[in-house]
Protein backbone atom coordinates (compact mmCIF):
# COMPACT_ATOMS: atom_id res chain seq x y z
CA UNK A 1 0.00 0.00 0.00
CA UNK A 2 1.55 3.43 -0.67
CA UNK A 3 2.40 5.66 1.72
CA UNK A 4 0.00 8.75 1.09
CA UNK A 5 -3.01 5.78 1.06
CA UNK A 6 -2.02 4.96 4.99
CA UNK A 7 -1.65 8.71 5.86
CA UNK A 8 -5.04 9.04 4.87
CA UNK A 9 -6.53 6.61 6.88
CA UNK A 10 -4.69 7.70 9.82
CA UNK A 11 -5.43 11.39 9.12
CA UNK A 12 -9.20 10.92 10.45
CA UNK A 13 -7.57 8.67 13.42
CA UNK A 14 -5.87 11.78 14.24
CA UNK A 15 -8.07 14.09 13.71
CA UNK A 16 -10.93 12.16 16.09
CA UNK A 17 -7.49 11.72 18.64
CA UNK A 18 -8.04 15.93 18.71
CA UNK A 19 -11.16 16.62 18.74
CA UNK A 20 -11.56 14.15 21.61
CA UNK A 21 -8.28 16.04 23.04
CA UNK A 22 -10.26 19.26 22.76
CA UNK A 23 -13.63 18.15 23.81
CA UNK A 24 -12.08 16.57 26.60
CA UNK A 25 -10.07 19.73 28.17
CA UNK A 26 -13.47 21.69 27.44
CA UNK A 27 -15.24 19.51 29.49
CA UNK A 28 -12.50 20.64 32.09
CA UNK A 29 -12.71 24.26 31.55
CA UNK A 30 -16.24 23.96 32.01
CA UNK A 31 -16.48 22.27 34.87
CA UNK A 32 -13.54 24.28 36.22
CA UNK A 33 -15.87 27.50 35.64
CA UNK A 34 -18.90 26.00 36.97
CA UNK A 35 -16.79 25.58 40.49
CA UNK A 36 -15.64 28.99 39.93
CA UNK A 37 -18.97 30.27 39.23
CA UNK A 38 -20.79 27.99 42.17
CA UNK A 39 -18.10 29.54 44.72
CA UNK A 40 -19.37 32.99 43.20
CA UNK A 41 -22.49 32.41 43.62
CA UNK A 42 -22.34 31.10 47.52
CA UNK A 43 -20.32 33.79 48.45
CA UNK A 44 -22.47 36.64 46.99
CA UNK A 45 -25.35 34.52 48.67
CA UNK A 46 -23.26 34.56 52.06
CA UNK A 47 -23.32 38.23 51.69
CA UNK A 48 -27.40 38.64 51.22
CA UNK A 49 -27.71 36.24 53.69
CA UNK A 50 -25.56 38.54 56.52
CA UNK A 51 -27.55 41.75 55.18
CA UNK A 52 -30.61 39.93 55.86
CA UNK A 53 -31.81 39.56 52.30
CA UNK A 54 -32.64 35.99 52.06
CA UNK A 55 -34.42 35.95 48.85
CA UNK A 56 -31.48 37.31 47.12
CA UNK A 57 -29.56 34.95 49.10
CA UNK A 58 -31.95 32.10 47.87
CA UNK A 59 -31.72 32.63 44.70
CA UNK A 60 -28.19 32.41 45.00
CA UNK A 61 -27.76 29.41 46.60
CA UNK A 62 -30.13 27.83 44.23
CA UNK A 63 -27.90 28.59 41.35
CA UNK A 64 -24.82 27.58 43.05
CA UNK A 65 -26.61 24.15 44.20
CA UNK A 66 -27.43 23.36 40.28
CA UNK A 67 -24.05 24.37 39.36
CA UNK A 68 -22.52 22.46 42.25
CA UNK A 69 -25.20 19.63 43.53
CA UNK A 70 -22.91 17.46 45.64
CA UNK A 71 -21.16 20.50 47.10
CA UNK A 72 -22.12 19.89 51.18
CA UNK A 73 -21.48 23.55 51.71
CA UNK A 74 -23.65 24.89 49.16
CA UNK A 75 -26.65 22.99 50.19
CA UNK A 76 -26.20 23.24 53.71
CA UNK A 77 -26.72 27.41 52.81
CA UNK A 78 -29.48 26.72 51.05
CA UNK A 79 -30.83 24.71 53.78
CA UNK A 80 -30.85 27.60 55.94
CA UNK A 81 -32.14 30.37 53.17
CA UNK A 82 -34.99 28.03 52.80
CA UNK A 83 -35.50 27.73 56.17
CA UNK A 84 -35.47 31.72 56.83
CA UNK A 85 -38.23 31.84 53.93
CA UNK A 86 -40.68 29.34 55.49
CA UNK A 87 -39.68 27.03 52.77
CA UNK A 88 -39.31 24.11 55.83
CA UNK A 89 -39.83 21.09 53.26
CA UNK A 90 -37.03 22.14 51.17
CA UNK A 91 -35.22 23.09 53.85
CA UNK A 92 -35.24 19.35 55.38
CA UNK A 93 -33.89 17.87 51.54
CA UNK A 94 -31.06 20.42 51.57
CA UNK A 95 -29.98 19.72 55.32
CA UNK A 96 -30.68 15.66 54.33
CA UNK A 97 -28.67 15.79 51.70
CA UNK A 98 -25.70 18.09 52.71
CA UNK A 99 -25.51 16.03 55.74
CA UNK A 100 -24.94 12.36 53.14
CA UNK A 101 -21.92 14.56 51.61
CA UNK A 102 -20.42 15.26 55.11
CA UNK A 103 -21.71 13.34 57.99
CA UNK A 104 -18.92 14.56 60.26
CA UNK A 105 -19.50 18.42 59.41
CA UNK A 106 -20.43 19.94 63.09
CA UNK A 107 -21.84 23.08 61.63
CA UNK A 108 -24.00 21.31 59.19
CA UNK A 109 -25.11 18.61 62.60
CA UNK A 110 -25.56 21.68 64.49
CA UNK A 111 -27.78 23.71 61.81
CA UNK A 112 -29.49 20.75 61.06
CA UNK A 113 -30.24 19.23 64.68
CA UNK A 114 -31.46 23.99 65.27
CA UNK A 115 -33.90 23.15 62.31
CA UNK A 116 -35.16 20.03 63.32
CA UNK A 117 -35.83 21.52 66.85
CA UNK A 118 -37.70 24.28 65.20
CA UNK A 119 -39.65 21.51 62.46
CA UNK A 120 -40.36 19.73 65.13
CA UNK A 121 -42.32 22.58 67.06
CA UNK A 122 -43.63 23.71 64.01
CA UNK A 123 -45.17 20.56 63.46
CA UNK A 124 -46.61 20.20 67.25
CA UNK A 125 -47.74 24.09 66.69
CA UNK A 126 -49.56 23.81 63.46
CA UNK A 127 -50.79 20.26 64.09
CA UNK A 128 -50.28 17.17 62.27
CA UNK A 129 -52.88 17.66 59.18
CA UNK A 130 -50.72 20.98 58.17
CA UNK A 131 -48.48 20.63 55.17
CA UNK A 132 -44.89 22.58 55.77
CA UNK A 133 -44.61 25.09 53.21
């Protein structure tokens, strides 16, 4: 077989080598600016959050929690945003779930074991029929 017939069969190899090269440190970049982006977003949610603007701060943490789901961090602040807008339901997945990620977090114990204190006389309080928001 001549030698320009084997270069072009190994030309596509090559060029499928790349563009798997390429789509491969993309996949990087973007999941290296979704961290950054996450971390963004929980800090500026931190900072609502201190100023007493939780809905901001919600919203913040929400975007941070889809851009980082499995971050224990992230969903242990929205945890607590829910739970300062009376959104107690979604406030018990978030603690749940940040607490599966880190079981040995003592803030994240603590805020959860506050909040289930508080669910718990929420739930005496409104009675058993009531639905948490």
């Amino acid at each position: 077989m001549p030698s320009s017939v084997r270069h072009s069969r190994r030309a596509p190899l090559a060029k499928g080598l790349l563009l798997a090269i390429v789509v491969s440190l993309t996949g990087c970049a973007s999941a290296s600016r979704d961290a950054a982006n996450a971390a963004d977003q929980k800090s500026y949610g931190a900072r609502m959050a201190e100023k007493g603007f939780w809905r901001e701060a919600l919203f913040r943490f929400e975007r941070a929690a889809r851009l980082a789901p499995d971050d224990p961090e992230v969903l242990n602040n929205l945890a607590v945003a829910c739970e300062a807008t009376g959104e107690t339901a979604r406030a018990l997945t978030a603690y749940k779930r940040a607490l599966e990620l880190r079981p040995e977090d003592s803030r994240i114990k603590r805020n959860y074991a506050r909040f289930a204190e508080y669910y718990t006389s929420l739930q005496r309080t409104s009675g058993p029929m009531a639905a948490p928001k």
